[in-house]
N, C-alpha and C. Protein backbone atom coordinates (compact mmCIF):
# COMPACT_ATOMS: atom_id res chain seq x y z
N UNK A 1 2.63 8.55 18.51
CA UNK A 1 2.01 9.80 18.08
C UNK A 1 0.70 9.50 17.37
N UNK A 2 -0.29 10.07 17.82
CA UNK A 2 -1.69 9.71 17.17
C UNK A 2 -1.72 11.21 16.36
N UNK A 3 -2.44 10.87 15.13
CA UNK A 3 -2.88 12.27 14.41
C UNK A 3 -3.77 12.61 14.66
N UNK A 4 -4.20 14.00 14.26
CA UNK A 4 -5.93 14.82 14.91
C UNK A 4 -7.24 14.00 14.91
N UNK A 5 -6.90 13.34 13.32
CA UNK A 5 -7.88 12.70 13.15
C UNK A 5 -8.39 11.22 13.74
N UNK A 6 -7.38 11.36 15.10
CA UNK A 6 -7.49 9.53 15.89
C UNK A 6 -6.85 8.69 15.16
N UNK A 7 -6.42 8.39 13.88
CA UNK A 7 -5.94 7.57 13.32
C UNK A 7 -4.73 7.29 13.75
N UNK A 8 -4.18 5.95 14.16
CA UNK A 8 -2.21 5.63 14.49
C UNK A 8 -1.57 5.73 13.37
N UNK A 9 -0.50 6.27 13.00
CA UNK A 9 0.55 6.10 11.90
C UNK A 9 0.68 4.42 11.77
N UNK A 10 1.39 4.48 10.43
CA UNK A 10 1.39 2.61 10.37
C UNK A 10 2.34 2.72 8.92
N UNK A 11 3.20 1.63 9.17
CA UNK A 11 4.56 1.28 8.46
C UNK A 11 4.64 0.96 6.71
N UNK A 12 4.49 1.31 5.98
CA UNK A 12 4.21 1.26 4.18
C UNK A 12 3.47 -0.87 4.07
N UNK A 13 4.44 -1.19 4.89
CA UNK A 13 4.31 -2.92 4.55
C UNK A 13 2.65 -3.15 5.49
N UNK A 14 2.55 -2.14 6.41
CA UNK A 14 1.43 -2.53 7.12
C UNK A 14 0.19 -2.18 6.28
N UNK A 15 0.12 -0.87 6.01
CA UNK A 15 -0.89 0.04 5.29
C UNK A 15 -1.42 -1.16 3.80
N UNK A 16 -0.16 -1.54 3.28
CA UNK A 16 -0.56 -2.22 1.71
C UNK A 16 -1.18 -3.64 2.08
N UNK A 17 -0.59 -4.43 3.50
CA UNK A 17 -1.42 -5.38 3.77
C UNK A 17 -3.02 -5.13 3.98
N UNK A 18 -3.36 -3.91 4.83
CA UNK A 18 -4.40 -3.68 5.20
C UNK A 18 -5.24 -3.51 3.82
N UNK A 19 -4.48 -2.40 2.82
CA UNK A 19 -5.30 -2.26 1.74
C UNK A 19 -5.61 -3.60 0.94
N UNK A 20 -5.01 -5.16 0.98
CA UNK A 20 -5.29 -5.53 0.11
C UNK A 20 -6.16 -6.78 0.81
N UNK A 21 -6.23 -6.64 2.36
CA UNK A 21 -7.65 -7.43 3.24
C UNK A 21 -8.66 -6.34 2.47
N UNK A 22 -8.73 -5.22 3.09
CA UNK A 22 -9.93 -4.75 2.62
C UNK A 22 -10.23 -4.79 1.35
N UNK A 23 -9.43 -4.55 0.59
CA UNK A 23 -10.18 -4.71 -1.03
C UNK A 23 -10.15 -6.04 -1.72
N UNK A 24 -10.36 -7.01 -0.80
CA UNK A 24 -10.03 -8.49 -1.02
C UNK A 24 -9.11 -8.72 -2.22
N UNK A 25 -7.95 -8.04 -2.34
CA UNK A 25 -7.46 -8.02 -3.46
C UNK A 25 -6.49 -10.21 -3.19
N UNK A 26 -6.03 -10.48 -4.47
CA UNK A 26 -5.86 -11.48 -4.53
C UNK A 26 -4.30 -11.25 -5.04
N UNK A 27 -3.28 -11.09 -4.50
CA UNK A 27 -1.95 -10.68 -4.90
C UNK A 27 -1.10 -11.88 -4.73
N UNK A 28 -0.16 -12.56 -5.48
CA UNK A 28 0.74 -13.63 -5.31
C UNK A 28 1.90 -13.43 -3.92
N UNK A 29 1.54 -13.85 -3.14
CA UNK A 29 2.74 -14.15 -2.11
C UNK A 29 4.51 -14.06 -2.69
N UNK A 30 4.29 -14.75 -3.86
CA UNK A 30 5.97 -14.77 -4.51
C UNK A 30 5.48 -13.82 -5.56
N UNK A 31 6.73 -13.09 -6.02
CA UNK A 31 6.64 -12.38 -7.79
C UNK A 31 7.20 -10.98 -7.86
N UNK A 32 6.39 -10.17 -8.38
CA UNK A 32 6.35 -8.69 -8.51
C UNK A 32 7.13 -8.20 -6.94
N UNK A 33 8.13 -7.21 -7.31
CA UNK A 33 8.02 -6.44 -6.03
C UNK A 33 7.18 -5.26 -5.55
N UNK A 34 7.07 -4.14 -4.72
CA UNK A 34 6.17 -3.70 -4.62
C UNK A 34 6.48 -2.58 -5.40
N UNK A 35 7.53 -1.92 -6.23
CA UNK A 35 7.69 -1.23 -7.11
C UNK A 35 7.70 -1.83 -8.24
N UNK A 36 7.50 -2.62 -9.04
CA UNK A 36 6.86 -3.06 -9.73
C UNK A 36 5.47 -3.41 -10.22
N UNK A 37 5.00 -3.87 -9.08
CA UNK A 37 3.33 -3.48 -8.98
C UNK A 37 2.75 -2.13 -8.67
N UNK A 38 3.09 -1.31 -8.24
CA UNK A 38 2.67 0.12 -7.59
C UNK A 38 1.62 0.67 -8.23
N UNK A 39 1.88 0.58 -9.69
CA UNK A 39 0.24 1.44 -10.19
C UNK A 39 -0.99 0.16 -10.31
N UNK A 40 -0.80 -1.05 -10.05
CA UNK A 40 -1.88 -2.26 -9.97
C UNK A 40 -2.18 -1.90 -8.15
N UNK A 41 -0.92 -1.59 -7.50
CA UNK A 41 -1.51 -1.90 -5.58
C UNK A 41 -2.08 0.01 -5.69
N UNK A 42 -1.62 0.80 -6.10
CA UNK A 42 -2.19 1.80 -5.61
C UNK A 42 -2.71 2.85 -6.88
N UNK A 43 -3.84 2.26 -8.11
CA UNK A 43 -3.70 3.22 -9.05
C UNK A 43 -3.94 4.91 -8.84
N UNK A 44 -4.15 5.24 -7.63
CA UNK A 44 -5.01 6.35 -7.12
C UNK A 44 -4.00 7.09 -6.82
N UNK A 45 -2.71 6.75 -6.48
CA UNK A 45 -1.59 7.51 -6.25
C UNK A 45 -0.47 7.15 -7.31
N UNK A 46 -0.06 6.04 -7.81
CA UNK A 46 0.69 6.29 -9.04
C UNK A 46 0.82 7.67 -9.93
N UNK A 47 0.32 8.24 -10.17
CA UNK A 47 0.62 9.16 -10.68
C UNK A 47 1.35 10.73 -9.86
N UNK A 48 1.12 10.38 -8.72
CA UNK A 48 2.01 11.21 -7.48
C UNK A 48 2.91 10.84 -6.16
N UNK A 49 2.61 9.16 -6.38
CA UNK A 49 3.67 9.14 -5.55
C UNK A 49 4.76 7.78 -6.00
N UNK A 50 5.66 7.70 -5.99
CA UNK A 50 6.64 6.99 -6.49
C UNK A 50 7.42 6.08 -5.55
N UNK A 51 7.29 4.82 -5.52
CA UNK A 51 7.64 3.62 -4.61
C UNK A 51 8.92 3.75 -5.37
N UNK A 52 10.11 4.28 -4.41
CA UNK A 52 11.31 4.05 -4.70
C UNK A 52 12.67 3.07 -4.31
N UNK A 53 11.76 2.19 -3.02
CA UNK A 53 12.39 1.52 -2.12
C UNK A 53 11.78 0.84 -0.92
């Protein structure tokens, strides 16, 4: 299913890889899980959306 806007849907583990090539972010391979980090990987949505699993 493609959305209006051409964009492909893509899987939570795919999207946070992509976000952290593009923002050359530098994240430890071992450590934090991703609810634990959530307001460091996404401060822009922490406050509305909640990594529960």
């Amino acid at each position: 299913m493609v959305r209006r806007d051409g964009r492909e849907p893509m899987g939570l583990g795919a999207a946070i890889g992509a976000l952290v090539t593009e923002r050359a972010w530098e994240l430890p391979a071992a450590g934090a899980t991703l609810r634990q980090r959530w307001e460091a990987i996404a401060p822009e949505l922490a406050g509305h959306v909640v990594a529960v699993g």
